[in-house]
N, C-alpha and C. Protein backbone atom coordinates (compact mmCIF):
# COMPACT_ATOMS: atom_id res chain seq x y z
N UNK A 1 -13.97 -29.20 -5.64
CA UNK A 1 -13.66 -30.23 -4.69
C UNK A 1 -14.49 -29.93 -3.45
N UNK A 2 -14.84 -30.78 -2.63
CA UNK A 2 -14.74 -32.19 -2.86
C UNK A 2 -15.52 -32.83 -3.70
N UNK A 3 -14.99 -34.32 -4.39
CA UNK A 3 -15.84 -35.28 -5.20
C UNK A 3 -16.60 -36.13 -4.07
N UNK A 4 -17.74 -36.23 -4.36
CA UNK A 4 -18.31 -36.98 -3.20
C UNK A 4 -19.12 -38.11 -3.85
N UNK A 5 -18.67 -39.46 -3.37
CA UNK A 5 -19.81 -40.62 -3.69
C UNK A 5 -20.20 -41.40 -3.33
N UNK A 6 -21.79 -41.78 -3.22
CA UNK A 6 -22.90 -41.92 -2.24
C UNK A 6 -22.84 -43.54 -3.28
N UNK A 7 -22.48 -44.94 -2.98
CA UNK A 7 -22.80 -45.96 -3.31
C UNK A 7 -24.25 -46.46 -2.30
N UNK A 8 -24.97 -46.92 -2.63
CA UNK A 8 -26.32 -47.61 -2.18
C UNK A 8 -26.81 -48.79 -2.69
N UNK A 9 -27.35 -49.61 -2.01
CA UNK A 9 -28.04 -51.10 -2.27
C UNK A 9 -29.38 -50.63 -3.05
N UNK A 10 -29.31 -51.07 -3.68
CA UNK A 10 -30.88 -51.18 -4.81
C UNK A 10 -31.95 -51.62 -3.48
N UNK A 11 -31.84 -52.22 -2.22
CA UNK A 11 -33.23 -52.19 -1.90
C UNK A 11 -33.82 -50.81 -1.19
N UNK A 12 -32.70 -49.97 -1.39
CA UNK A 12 -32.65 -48.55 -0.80
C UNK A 12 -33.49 -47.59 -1.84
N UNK A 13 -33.97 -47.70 -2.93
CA UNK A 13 -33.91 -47.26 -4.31
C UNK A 13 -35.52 -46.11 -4.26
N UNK A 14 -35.98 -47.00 -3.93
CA UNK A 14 -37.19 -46.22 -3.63
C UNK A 14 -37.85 -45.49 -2.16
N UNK A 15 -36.69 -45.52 -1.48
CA UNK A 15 -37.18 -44.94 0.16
C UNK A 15 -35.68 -43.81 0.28
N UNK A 16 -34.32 -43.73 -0.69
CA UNK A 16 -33.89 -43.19 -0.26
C UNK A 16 -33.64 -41.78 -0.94
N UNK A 17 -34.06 -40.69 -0.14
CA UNK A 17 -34.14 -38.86 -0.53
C UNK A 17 -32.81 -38.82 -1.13
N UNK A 18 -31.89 -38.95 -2.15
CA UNK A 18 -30.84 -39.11 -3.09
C UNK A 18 -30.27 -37.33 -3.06
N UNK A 19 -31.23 -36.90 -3.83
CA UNK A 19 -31.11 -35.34 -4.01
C UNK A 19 -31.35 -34.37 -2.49
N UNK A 20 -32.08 -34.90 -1.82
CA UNK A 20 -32.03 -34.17 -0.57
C UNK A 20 -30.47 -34.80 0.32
N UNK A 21 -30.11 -35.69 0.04
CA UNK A 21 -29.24 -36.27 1.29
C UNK A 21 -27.93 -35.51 0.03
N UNK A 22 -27.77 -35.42 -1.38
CA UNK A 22 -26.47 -34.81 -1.72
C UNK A 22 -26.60 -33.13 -1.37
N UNK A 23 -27.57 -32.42 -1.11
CA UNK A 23 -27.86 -31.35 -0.82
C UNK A 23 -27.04 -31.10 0.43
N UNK A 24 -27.45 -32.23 1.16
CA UNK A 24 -27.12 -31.95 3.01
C UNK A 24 -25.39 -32.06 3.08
N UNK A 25 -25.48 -33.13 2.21
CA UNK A 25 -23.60 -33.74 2.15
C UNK A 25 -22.83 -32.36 1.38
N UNK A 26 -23.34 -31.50 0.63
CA UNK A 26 -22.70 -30.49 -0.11
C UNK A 26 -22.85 -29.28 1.11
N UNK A 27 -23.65 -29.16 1.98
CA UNK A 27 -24.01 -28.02 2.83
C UNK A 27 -22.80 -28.68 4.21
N UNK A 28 -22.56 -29.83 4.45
CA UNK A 28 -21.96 -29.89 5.37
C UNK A 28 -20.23 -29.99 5.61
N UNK A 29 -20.12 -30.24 3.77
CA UNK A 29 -18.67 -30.11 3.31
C UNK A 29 -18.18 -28.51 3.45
N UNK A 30 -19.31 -27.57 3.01
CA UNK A 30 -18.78 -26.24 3.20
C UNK A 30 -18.68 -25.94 4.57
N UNK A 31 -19.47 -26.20 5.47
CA UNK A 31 -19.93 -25.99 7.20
C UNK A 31 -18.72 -26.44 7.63
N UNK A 32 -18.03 -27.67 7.13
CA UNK A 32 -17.05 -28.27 8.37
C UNK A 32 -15.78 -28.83 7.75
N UNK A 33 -16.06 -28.27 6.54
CA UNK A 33 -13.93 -28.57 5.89
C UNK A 33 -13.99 -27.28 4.74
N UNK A 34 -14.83 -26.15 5.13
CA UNK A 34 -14.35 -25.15 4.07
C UNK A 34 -14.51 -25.11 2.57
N UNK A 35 -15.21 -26.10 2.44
CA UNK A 35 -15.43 -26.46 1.15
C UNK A 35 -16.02 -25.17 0.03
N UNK A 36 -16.11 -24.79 -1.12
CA UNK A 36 -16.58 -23.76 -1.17
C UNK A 36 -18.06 -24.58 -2.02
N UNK A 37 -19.48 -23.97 -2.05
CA UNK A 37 -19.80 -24.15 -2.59
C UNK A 37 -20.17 -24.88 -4.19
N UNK A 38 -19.82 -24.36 -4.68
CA UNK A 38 -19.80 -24.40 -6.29
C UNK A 38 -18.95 -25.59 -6.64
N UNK A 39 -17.79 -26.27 -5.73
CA UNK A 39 -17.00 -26.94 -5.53
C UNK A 39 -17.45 -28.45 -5.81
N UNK A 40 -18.77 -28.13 -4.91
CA UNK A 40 -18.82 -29.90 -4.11
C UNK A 40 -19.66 -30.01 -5.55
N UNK A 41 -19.36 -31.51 -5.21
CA UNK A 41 -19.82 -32.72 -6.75
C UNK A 41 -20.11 -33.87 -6.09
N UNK A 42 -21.36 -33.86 -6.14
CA UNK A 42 -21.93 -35.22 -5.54
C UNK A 42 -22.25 -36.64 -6.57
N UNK A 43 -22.02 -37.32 -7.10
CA UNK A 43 -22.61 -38.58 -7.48
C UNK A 43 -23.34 -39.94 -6.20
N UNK A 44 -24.25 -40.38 -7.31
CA UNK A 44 -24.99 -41.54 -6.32
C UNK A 44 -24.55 -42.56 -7.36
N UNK A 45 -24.62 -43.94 -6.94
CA UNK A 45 -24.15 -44.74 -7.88
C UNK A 45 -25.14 -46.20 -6.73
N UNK A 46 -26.12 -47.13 -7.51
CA UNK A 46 -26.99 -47.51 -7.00
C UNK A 46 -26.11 -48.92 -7.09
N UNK A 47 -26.16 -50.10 -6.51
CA UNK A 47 -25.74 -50.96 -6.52
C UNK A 47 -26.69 -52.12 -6.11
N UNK A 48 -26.05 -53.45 -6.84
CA UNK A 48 -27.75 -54.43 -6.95
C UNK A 48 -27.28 -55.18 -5.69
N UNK A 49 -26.23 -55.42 -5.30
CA UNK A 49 -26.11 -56.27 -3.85
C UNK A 49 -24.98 -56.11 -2.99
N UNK A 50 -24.98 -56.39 -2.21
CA UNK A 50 -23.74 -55.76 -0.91
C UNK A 50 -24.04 -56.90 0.10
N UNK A 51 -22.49 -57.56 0.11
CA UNK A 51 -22.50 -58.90 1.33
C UNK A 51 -22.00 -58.41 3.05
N UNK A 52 -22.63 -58.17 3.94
CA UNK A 52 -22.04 -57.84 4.77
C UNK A 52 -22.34 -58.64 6.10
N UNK A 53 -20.48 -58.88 6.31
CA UNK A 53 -20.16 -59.92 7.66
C UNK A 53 -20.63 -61.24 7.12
N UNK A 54 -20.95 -62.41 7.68
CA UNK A 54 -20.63 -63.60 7.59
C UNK A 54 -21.95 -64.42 7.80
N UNK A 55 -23.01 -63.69 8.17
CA UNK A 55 -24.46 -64.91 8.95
C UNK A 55 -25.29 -64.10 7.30
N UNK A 56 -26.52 -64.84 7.71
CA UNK A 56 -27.39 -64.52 7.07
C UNK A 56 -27.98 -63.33 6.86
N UNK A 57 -28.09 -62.38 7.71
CA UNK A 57 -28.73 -61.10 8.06
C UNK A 57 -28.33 -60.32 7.27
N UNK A 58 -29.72 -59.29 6.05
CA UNK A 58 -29.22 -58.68 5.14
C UNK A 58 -29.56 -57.55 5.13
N UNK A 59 -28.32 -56.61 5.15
CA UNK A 59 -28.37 -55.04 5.25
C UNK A 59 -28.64 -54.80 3.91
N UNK A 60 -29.07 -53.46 4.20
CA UNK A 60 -28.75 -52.40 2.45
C UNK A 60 -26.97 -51.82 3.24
N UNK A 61 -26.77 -51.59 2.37
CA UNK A 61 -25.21 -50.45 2.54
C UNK A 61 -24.95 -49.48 2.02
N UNK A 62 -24.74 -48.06 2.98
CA UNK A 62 -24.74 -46.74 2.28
C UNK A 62 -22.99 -46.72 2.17
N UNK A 63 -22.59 -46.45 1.27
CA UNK A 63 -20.88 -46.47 1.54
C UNK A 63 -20.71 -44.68 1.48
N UNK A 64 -20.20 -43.84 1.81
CA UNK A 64 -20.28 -42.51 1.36
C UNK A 64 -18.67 -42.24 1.15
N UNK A 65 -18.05 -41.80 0.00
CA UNK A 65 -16.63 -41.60 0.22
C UNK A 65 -16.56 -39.68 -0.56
N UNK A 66 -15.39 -39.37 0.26
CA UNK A 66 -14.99 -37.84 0.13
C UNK A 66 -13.65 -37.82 -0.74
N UNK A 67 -13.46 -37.06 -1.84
CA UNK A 67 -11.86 -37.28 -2.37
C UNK A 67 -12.01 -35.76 -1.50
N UNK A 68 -11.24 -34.94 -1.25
CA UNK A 68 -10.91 -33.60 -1.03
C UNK A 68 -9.11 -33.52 -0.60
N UNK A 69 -8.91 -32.37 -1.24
CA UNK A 69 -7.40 -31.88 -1.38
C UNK A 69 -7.35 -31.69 0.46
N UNK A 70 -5.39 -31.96 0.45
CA UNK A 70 -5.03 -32.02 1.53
C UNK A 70 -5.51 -30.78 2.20
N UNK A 71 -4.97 -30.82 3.75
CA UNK A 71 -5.64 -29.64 4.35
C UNK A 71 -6.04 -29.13 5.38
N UNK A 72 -7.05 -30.46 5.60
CA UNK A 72 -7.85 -30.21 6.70
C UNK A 72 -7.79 -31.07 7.95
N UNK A 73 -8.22 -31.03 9.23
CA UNK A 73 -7.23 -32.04 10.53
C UNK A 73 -7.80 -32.81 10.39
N UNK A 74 -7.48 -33.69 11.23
CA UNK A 74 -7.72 -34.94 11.87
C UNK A 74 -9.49 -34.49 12.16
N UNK A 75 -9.19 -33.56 13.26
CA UNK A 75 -10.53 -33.39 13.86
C UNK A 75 -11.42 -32.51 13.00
N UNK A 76 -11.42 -32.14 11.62
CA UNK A 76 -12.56 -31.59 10.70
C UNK A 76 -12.93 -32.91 9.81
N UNK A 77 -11.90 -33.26 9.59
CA UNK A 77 -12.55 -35.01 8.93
C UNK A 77 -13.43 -35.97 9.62
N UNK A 78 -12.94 -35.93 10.80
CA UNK A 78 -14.06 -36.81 11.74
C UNK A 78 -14.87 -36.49 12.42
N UNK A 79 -15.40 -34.51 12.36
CA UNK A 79 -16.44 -33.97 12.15
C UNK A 79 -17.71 -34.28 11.19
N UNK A 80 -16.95 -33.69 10.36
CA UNK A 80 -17.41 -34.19 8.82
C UNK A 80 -18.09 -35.59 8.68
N UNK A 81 -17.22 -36.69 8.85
CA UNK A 81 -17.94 -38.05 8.30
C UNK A 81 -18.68 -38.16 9.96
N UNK A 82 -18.94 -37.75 11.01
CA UNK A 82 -19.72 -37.98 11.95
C UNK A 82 -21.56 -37.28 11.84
N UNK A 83 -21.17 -36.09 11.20
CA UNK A 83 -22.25 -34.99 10.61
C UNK A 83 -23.39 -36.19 9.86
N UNK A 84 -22.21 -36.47 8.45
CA UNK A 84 -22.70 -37.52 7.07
C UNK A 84 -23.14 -38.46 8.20
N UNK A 85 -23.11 -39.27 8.89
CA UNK A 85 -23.79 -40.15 9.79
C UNK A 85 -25.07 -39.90 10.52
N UNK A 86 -24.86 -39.13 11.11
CA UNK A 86 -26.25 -38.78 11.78
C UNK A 86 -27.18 -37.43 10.93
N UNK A 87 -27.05 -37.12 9.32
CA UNK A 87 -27.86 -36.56 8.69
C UNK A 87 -28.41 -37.89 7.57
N UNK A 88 -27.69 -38.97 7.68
CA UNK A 88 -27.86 -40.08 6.44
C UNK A 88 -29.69 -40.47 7.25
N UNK A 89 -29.71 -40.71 8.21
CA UNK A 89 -31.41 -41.49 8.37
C UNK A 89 -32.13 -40.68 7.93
N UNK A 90 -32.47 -39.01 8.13
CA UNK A 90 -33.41 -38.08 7.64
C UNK A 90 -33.87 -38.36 6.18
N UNK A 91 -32.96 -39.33 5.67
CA UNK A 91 -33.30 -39.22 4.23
C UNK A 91 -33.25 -40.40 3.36
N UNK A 92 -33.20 -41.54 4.44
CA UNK A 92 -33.45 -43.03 3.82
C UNK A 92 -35.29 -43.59 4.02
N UNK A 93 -36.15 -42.27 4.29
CA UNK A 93 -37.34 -43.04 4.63
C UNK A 93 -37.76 -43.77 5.82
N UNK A 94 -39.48 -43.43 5.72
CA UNK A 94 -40.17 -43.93 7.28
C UNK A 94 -39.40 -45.09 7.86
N UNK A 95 -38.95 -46.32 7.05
CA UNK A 95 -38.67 -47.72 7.23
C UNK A 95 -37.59 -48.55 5.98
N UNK A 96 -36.43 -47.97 6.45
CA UNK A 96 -35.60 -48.65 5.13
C UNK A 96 -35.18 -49.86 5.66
N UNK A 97 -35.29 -50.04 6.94
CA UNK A 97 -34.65 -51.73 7.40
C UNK A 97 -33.27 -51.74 7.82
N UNK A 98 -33.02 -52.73 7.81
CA UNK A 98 -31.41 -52.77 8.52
C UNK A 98 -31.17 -51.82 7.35
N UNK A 99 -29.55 -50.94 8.09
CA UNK A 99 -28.54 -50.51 7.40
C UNK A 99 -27.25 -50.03 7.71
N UNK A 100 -26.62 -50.66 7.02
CA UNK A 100 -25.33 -50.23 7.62
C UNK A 100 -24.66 -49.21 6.54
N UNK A 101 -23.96 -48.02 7.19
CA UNK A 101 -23.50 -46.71 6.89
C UNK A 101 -22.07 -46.55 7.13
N UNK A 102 -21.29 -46.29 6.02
CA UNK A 102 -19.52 -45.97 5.70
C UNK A 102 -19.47 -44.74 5.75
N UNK A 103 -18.39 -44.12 6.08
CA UNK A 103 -17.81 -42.70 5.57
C UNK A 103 -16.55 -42.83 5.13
N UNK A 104 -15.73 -42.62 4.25
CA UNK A 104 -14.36 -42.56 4.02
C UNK A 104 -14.03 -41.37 3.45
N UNK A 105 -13.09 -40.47 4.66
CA UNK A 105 -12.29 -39.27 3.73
C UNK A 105 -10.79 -39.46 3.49
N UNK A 106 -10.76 -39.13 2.28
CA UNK A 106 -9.19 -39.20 1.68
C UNK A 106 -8.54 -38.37 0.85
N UNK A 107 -7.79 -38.06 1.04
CA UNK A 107 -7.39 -36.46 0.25
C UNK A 107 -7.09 -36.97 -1.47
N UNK A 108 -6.76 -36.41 -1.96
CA UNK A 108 -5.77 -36.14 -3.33
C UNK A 108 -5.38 -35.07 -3.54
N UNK A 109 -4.15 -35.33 -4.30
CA UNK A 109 -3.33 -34.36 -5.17
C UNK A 109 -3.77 -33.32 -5.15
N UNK A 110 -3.56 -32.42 -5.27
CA UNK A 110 -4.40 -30.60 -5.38
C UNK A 110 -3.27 -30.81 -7.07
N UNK A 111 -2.06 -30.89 -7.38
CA UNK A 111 -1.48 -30.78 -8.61
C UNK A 111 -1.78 -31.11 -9.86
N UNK A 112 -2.68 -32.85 -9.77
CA UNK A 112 -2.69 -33.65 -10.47
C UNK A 112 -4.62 -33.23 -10.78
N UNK A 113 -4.98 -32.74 -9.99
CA UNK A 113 -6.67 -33.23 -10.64
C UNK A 113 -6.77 -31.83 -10.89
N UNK A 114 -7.91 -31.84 -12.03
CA UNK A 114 -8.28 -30.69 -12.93
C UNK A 114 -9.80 -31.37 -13.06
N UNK A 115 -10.69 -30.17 -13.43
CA UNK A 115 -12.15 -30.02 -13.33
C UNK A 115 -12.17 -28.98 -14.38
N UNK A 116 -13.20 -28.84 -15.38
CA UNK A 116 -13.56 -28.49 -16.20
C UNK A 116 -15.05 -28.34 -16.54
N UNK A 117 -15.91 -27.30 -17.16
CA UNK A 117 -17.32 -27.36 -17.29
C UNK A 117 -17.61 -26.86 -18.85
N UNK A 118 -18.43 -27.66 -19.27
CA UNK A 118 -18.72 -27.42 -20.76
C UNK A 118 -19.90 -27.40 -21.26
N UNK A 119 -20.20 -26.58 -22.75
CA UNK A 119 -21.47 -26.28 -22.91
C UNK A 119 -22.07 -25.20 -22.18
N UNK A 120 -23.46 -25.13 -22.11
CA UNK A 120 -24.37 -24.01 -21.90
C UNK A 120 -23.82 -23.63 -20.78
C-alpha cells in the first residue's frame, strides 16, 4: 500500500513521462505518509475523453487517486496530494496544453485488502 492511479486523457499520451511521474508518486508516498517502499503500486490507465465544466474549452485531465490504509493526518494527506501537484508538470512535457490536475486520498480497510505476488 498505497494503490495509486494515474487516469489521463489520450491527448496526454505522447508528451506524458508515465514511468518517471509513477517513480516520483512512489518516492513521495514514502517521503510524506510513510509509505514503505516495496509497498507502493502505481497503475496509469489512459482515457480517450474527459468533459470538463460547461464552455467549449478543452483540457486533457490528470485525475491521480491514493487508496492507503488509515493513519495518516489531515496535514500528511494534504502534503502529499500538494507534492503530486507541483511534481505532475516535470513530467507532462515541453507543451501539453491546457490541463487540469485531481488528487484524491482515501483510506481503506487495512482488514479487508490482501496483496499477493506470483511467479518468478
Amino acid at each position: 500500500m498505497p494503490l495509486i492511479t494515474v487516469d489521463y486523457t489520450d491527448r496526454l499520451a505522447d508528451c506524458f513521462d508515465r514511468r518517471g511521474f509513477g517513480l516520483a508518486l512512489n518516492r513521495l508516498a514514502v517521503k510524506l505518509i510513510d509509505a514503505k517502499p516495496e509497498g507502493c503500486k502505481t497503475r496509469f490507465r489512459r482515457t480517450e475523453e474527459a468533459v470538463i465544466g460547461a464552455d467549449a474549452e478543452t483540457f486533457a485531465l490528470v485525475a491521480i487517486d491514493f487508496e492507503i490504509f488509515p493513519g495518516r493526518t489531515p496535514h500528511a494527506k494534504a502534503a502529499l496530494a500538494e507534492a503530486v501537484l507541483a511534481a505532475l508538470p516535470e513530467y507532462l512535457g515541453a507543451d501539453p496544453g491546457a490541463v487540469q490536475a485531481t488528487v484524491s486520498i482515501w483510506e481503506t480497510d487495512r482488514e479487508s485488502y490482501r496483496s499477493a505476488s506470483f511467479g518468478g
